[in-house]
N, C-alpha and C. Protein backbone atom coordinates (compact mmCIF):
# COMPACT_ATOMS: atom_id res chain seq x y z
N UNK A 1 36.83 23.29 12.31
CA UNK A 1 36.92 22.24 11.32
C UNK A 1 35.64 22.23 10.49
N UNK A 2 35.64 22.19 9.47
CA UNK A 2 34.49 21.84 8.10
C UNK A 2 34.48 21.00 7.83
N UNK A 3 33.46 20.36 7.05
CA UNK A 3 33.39 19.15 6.66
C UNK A 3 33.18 19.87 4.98
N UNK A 4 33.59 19.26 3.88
CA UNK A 4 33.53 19.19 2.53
C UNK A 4 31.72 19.02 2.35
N UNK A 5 31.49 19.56 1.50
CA UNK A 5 30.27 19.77 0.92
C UNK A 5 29.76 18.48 0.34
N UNK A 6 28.60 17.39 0.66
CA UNK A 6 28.33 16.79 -0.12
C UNK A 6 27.82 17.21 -1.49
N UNK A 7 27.42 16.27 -2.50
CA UNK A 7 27.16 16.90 -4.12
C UNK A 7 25.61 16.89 -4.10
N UNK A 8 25.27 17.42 -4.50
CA UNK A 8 23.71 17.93 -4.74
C UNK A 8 23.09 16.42 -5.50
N UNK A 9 22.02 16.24 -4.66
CA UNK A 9 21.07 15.08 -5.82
C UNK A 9 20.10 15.70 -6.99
N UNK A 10 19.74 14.68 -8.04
CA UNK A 10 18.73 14.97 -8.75
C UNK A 10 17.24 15.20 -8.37
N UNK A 11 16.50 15.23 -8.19
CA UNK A 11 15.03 14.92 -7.80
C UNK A 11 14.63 14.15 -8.82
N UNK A 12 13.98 12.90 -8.34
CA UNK A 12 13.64 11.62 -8.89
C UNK A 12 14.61 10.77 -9.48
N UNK A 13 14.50 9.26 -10.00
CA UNK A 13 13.29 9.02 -10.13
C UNK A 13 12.48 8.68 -8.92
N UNK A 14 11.06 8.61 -9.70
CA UNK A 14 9.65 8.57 -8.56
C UNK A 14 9.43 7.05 -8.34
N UNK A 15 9.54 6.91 -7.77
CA UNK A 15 8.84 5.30 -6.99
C UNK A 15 7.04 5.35 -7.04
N UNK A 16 6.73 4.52 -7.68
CA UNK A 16 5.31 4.29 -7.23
C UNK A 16 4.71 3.88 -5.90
N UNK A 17 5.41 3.67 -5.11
CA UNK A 17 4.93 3.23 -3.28
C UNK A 17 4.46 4.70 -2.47
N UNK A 18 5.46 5.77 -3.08
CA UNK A 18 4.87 6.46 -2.18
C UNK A 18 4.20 7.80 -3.00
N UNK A 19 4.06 7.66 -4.06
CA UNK A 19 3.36 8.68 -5.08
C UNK A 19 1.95 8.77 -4.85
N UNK A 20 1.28 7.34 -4.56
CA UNK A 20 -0.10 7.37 -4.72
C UNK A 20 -0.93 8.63 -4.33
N UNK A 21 -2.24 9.09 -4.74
CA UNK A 21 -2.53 9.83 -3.87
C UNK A 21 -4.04 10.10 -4.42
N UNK A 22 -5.16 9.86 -3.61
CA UNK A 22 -6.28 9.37 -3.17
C UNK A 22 -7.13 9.76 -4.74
N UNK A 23 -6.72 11.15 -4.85
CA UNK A 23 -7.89 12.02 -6.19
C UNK A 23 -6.58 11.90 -7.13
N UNK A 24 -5.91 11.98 -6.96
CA UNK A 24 -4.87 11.98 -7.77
C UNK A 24 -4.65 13.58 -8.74
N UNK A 25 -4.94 12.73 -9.91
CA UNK A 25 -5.64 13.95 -11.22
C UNK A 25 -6.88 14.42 -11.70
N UNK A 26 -7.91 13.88 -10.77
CA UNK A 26 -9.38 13.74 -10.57
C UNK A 26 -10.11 14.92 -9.61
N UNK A 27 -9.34 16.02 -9.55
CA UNK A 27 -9.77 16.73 -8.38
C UNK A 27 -11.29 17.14 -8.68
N UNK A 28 -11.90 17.34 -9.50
CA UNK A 28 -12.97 17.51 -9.63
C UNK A 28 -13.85 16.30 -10.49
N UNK A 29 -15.03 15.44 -10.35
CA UNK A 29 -15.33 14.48 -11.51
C UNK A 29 -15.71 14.89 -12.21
N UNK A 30 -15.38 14.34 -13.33
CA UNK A 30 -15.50 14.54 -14.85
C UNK A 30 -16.89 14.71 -15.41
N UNK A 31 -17.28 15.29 -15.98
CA UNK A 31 -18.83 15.95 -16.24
C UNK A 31 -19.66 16.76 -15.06
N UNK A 32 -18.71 17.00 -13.95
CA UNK A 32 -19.75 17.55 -12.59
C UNK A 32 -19.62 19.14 -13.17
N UNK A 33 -20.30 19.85 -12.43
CA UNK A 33 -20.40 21.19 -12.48
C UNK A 33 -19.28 21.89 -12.60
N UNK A 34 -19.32 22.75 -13.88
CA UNK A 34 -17.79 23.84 -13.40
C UNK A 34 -16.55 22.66 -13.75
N UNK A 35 -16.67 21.24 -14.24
CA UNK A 35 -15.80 20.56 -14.19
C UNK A 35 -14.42 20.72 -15.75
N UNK A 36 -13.31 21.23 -15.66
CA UNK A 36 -12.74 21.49 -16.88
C UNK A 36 -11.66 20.45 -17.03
N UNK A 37 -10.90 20.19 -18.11
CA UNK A 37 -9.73 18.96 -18.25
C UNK A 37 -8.86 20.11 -19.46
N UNK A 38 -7.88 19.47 -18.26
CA UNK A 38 -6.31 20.43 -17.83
C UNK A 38 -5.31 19.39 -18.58
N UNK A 39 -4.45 19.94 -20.22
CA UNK A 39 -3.84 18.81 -20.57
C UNK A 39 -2.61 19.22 -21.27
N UNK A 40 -1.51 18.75 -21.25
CA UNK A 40 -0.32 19.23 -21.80
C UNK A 40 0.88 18.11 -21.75
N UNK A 41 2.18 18.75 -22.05
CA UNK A 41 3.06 18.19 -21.87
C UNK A 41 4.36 18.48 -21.24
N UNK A 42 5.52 17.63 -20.65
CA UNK A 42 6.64 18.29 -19.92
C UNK A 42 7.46 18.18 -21.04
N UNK A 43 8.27 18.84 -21.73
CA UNK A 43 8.76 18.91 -22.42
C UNK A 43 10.53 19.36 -22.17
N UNK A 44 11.78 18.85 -22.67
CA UNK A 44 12.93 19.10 -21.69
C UNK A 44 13.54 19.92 -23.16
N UNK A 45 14.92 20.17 -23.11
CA UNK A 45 15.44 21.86 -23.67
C UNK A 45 15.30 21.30 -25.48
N UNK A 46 15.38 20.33 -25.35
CA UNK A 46 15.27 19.41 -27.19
C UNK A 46 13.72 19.64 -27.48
N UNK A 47 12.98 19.94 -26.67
CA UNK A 47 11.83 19.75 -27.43
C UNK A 47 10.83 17.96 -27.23
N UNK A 48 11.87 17.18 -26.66
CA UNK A 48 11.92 15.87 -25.83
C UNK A 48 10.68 15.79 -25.40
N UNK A 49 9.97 14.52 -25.36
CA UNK A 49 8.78 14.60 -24.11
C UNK A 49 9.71 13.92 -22.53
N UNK A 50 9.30 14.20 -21.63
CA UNK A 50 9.93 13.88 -20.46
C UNK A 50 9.01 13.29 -19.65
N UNK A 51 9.47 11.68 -19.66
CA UNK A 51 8.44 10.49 -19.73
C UNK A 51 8.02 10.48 -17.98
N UNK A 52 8.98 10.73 -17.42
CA UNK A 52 8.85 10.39 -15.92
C UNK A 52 8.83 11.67 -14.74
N UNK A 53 7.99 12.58 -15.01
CA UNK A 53 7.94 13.78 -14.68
C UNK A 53 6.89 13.62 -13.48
N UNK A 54 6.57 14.57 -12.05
CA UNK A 54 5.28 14.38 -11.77
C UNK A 54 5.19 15.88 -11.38
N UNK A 55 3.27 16.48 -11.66
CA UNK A 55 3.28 17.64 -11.68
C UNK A 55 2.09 17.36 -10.46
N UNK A 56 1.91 18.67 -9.83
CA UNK A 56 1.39 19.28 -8.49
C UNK A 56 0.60 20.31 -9.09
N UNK A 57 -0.34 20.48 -8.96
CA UNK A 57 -1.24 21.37 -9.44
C UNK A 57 -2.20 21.89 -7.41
N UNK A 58 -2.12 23.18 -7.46
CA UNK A 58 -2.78 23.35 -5.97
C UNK A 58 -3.56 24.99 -6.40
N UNK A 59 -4.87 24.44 -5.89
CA UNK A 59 -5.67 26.15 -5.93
C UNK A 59 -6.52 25.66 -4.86
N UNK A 60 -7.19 27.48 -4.46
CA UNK A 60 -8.12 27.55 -3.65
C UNK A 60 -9.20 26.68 -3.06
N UNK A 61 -10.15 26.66 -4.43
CA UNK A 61 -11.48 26.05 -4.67
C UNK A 61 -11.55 24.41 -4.16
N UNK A 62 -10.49 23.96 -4.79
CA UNK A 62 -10.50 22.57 -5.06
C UNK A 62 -9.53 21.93 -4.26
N UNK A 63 -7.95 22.71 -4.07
CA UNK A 63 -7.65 21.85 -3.54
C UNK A 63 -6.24 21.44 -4.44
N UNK A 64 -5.75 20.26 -4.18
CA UNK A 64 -4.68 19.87 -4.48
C UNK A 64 -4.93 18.37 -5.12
N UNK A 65 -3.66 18.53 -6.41
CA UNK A 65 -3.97 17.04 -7.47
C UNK A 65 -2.54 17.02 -7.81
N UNK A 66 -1.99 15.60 -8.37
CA UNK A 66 -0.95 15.12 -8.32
C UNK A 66 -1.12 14.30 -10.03
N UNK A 67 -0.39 14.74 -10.56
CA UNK A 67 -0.08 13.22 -12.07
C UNK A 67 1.45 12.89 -12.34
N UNK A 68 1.29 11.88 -12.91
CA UNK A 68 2.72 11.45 -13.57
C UNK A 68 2.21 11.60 -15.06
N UNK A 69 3.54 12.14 -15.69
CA UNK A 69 3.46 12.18 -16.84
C UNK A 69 3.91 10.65 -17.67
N UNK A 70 3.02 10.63 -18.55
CA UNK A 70 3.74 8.97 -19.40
C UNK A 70 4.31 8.95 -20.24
N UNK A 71 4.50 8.00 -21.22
CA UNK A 71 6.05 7.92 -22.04
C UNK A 71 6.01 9.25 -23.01
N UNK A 72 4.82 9.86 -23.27
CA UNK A 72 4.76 10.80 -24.11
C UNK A 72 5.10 12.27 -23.41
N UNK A 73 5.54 12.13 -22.39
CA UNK A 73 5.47 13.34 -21.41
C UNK A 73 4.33 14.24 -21.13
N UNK A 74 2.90 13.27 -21.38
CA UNK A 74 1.99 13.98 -21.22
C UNK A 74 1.12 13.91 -19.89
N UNK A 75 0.35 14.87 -19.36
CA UNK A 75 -0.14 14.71 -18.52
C UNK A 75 -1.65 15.50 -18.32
N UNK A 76 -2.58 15.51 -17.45
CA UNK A 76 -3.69 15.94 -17.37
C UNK A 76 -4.27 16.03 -16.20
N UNK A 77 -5.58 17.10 -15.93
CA UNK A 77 -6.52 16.90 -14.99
C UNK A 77 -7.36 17.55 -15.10
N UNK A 78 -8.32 17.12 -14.37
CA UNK A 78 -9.89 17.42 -14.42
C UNK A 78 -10.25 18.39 -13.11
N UNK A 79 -10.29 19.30 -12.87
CA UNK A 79 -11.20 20.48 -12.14
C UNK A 79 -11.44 21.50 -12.51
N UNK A 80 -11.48 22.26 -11.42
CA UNK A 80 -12.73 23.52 -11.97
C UNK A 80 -11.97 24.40 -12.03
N UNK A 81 -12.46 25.75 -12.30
CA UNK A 81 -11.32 27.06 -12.49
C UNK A 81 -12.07 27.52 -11.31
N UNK A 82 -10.53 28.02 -10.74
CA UNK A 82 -10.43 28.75 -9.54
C UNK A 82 -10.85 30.13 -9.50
N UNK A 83 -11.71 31.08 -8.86
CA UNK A 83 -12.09 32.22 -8.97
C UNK A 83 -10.38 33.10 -8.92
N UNK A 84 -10.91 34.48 -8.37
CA UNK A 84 -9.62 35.56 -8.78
C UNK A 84 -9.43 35.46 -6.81
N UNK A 85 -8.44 35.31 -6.54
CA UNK A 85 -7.48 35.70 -5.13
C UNK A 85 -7.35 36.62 -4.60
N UNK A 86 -7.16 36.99 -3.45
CA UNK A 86 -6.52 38.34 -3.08
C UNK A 86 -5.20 38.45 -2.46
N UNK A 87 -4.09 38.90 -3.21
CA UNK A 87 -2.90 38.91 -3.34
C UNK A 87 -1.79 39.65 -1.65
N UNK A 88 -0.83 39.79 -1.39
CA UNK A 88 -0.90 40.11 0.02
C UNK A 88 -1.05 41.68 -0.05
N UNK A 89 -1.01 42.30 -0.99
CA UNK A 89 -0.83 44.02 -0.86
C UNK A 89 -2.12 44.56 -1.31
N UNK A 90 -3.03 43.33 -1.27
CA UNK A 90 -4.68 43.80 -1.28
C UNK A 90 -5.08 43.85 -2.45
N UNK A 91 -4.32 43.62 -3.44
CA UNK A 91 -4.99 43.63 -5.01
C UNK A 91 -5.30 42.30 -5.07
N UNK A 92 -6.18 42.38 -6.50
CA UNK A 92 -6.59 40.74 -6.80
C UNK A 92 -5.50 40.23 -7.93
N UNK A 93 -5.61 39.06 -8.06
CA UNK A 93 -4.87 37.70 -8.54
C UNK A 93 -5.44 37.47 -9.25
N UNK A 94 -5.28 37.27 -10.33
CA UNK A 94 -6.26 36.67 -11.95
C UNK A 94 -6.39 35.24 -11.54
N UNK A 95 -7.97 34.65 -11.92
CA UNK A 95 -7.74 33.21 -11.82
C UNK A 95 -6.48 31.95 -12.21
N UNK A 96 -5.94 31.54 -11.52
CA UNK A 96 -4.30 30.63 -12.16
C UNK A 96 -4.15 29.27 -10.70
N UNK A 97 -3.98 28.74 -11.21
CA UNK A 97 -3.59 27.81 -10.73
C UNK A 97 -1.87 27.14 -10.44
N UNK A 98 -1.44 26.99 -9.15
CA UNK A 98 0.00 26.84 -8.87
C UNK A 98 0.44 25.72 -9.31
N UNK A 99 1.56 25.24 -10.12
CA UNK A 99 1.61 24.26 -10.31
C UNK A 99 3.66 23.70 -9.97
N UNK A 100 3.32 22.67 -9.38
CA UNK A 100 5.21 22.09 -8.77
C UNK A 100 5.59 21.39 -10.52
N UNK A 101 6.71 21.04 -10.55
CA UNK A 101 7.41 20.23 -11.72
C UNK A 101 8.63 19.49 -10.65
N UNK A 102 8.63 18.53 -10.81
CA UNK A 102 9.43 17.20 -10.13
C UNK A 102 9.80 16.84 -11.24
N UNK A 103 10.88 16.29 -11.63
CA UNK A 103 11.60 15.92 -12.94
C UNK A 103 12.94 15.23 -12.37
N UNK A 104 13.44 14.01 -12.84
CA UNK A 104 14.79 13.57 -12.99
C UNK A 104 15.68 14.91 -13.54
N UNK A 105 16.57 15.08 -13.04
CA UNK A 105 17.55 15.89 -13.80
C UNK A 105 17.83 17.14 -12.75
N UNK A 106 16.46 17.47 -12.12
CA UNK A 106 16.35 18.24 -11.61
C UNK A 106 17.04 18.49 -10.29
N UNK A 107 17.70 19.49 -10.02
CA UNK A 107 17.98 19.54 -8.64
C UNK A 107 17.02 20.26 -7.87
N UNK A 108 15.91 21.21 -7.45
CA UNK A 108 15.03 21.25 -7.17
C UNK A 108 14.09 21.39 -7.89
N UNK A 109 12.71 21.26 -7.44
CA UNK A 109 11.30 21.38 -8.09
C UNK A 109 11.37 22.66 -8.77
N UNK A 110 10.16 22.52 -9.54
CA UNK A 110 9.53 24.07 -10.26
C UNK A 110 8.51 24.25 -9.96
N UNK A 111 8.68 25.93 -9.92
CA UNK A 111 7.52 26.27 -9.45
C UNK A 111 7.05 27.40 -10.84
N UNK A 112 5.48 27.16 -10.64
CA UNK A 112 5.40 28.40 -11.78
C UNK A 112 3.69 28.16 -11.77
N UNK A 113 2.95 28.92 -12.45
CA UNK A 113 1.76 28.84 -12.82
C UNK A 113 1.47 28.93 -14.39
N UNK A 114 -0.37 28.61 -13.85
CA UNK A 114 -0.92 28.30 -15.18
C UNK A 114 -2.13 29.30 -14.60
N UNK A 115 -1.88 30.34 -15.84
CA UNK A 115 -3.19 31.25 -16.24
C UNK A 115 -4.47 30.71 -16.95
N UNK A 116 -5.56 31.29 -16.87
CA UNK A 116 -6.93 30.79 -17.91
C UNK A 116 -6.56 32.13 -19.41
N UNK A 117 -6.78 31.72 -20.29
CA UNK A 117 -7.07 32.07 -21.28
C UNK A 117 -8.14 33.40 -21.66
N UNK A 118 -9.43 32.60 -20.91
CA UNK A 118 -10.73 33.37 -21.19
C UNK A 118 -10.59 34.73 -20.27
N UNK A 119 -9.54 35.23 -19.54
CA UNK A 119 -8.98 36.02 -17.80
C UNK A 119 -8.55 36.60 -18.49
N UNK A 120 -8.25 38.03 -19.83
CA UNK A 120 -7.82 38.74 -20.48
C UNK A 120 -7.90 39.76 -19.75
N UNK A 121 -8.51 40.12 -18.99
CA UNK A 121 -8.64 41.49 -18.44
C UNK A 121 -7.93 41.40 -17.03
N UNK A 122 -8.52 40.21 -16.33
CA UNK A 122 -7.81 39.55 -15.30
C UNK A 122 -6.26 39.81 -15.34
N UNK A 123 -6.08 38.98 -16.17
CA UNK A 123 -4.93 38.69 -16.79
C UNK A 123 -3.64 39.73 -16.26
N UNK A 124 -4.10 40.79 -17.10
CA UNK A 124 -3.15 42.20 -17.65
C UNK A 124 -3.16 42.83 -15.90
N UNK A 125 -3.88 42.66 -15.24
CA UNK A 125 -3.54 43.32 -13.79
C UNK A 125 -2.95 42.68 -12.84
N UNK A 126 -2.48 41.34 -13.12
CA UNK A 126 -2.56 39.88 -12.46
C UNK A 126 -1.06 40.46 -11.62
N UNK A 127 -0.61 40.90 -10.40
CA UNK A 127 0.76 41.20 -9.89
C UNK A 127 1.49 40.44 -10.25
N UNK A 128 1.35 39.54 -10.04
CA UNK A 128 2.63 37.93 -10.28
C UNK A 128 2.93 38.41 -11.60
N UNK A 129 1.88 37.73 -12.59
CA UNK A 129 1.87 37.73 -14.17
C UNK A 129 3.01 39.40 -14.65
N UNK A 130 2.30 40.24 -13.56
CA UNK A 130 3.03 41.67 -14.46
C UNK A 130 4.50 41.54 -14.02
N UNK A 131 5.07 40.92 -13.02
CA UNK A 131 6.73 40.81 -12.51
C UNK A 131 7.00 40.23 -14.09
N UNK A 132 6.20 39.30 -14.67
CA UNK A 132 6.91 38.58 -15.93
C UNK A 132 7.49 39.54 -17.28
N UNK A 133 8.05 39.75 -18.16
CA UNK A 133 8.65 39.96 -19.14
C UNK A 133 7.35 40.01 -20.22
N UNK A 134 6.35 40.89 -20.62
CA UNK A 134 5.20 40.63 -22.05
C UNK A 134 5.82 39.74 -22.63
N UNK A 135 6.89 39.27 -22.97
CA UNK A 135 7.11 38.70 -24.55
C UNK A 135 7.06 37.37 -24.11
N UNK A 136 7.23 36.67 -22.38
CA UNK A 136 7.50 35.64 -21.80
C UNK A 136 5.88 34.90 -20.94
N UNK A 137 5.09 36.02 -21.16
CA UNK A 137 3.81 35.75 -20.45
C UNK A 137 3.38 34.85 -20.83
N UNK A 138 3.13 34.41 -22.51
CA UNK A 138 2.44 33.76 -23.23
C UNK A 138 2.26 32.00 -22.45
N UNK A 139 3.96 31.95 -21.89
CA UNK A 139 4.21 30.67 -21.56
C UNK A 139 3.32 30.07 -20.26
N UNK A 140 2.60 31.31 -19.85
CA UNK A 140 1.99 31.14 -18.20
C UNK A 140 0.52 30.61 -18.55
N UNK A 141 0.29 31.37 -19.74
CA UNK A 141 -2.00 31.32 -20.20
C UNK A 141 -1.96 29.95 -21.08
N UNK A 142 -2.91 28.76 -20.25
CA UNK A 142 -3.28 27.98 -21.34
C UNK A 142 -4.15 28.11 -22.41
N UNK A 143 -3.88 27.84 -23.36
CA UNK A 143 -3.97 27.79 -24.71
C UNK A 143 -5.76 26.77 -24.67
N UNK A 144 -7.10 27.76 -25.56
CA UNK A 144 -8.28 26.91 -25.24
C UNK A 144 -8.23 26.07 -26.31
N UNK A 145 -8.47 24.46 -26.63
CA UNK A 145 -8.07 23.93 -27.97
C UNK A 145 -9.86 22.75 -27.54
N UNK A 146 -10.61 23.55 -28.24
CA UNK A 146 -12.05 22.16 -28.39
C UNK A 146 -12.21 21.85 -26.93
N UNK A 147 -12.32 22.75 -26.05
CA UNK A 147 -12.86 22.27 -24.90
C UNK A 147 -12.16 22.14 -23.82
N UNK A 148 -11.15 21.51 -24.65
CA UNK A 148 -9.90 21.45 -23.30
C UNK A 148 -8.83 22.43 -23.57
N UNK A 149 -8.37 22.50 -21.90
CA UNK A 149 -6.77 23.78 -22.05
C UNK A 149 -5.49 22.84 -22.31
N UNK A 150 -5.05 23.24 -22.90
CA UNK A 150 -3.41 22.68 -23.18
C UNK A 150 -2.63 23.90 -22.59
N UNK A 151 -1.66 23.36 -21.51
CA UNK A 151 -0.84 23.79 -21.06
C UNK A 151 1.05 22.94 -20.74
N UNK A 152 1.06 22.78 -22.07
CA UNK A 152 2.89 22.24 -22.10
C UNK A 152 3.73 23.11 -21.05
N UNK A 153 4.46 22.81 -20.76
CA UNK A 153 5.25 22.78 -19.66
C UNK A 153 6.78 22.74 -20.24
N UNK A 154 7.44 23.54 -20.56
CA UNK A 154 8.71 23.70 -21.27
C UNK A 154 10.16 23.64 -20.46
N UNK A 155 10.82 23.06 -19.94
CA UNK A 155 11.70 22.77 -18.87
C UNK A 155 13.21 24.28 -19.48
N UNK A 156 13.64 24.39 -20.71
CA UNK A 156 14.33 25.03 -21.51
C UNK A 156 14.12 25.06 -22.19
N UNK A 157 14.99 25.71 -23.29
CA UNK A 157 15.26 25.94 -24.32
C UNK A 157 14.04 27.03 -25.13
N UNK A 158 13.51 27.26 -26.56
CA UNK A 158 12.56 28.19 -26.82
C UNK A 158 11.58 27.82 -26.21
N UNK A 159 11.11 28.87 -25.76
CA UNK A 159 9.74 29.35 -25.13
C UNK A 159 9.36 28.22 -23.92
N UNK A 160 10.61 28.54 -23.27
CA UNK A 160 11.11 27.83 -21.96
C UNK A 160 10.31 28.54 -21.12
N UNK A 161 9.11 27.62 -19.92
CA UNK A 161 8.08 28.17 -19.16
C UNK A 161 8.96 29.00 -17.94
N UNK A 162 7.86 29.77 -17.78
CA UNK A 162 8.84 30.96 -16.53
C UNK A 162 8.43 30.32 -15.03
N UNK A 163 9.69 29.45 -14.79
CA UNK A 163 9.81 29.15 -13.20
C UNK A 163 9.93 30.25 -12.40
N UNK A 164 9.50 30.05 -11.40
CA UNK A 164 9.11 31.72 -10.20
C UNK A 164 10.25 30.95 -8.81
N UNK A 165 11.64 31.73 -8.34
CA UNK A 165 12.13 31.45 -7.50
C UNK A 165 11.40 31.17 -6.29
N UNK A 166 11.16 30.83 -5.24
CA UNK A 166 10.48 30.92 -3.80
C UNK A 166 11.16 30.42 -2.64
């Protein structure tokens, strides 16, 4: 005997009771050493900002940080750039940072990263980065704009960010 398949949920919405979380988007303080601010937007297949999003950002160095995005679908954080990794087949990992996407709508999370910009050389040897498509990479390297990185976050549609199965 089987039982019928229940229907798949969305992921979120997020409750504020159990989101909190100590550093939050603060993983590094703001003016300390090596300290950089990480800023973009979630954006859904319209081009939409996607007000109630929360993103996971996790590297080596630092550690792990958590934001909600606000009505503008924007979001941010403050730490340091992570040196280069060593990957499991013994090569190195261009500096990047892992980042989750939690979204209403969603039936599971996203996963995907965020490259550095200034990692050009890095970059081009990066294993992960080279599984990607050249014409689709662009969506992985934040963009340097006056200091800070902008890294939008594209859910679909053009220049829809490359989620990594796992």
């Amino acid at each position: 005997m089987t039982a019928p398949l229940t229907p798949s949920q969305t992921v979120g919405p997020f409750f504020g009771v159990g989101m909190p979380f100590e550093q939050g988007e603060q993983i590094a303080p703001p003016g300390s050493a090596g300290a950089i601010r990480i800023e973009g937007q979630v954006l859904d297949g319209d081009g939409q900002p996607v007000p109630d999003a929360l993103l996971e950002i996790w590297q080596p160095a630092t550690g792990f940080g958590r934001a909600r995005t606000d009505s503008e679908g924007a979001f941010g954080f403050t730490t340091v750039k992570p040196g280069a990794v060593p990957a499991p087949n013994g090569r190195t990992q261009a500096p990047h940072l892992n980042v989750t996407v939690f979204a209403r709508g969603l039936l599971r999370h996203l996963v995907t990263r965020m490259y550095f910009p200034d990692e050009t050389e890095a970059n081009a040897t990066d294993p992960v980065l080279n599984l990607v498509a050249p014409a689709r990479r662009e969506t992985l390297v934040a963009k340097s704009c006056g200091g800070v990185l902008h890294f939008d976050i594209r859910l679909q549609g053009e220049q829809e960010t490359v989620f990594f199965a796992i």
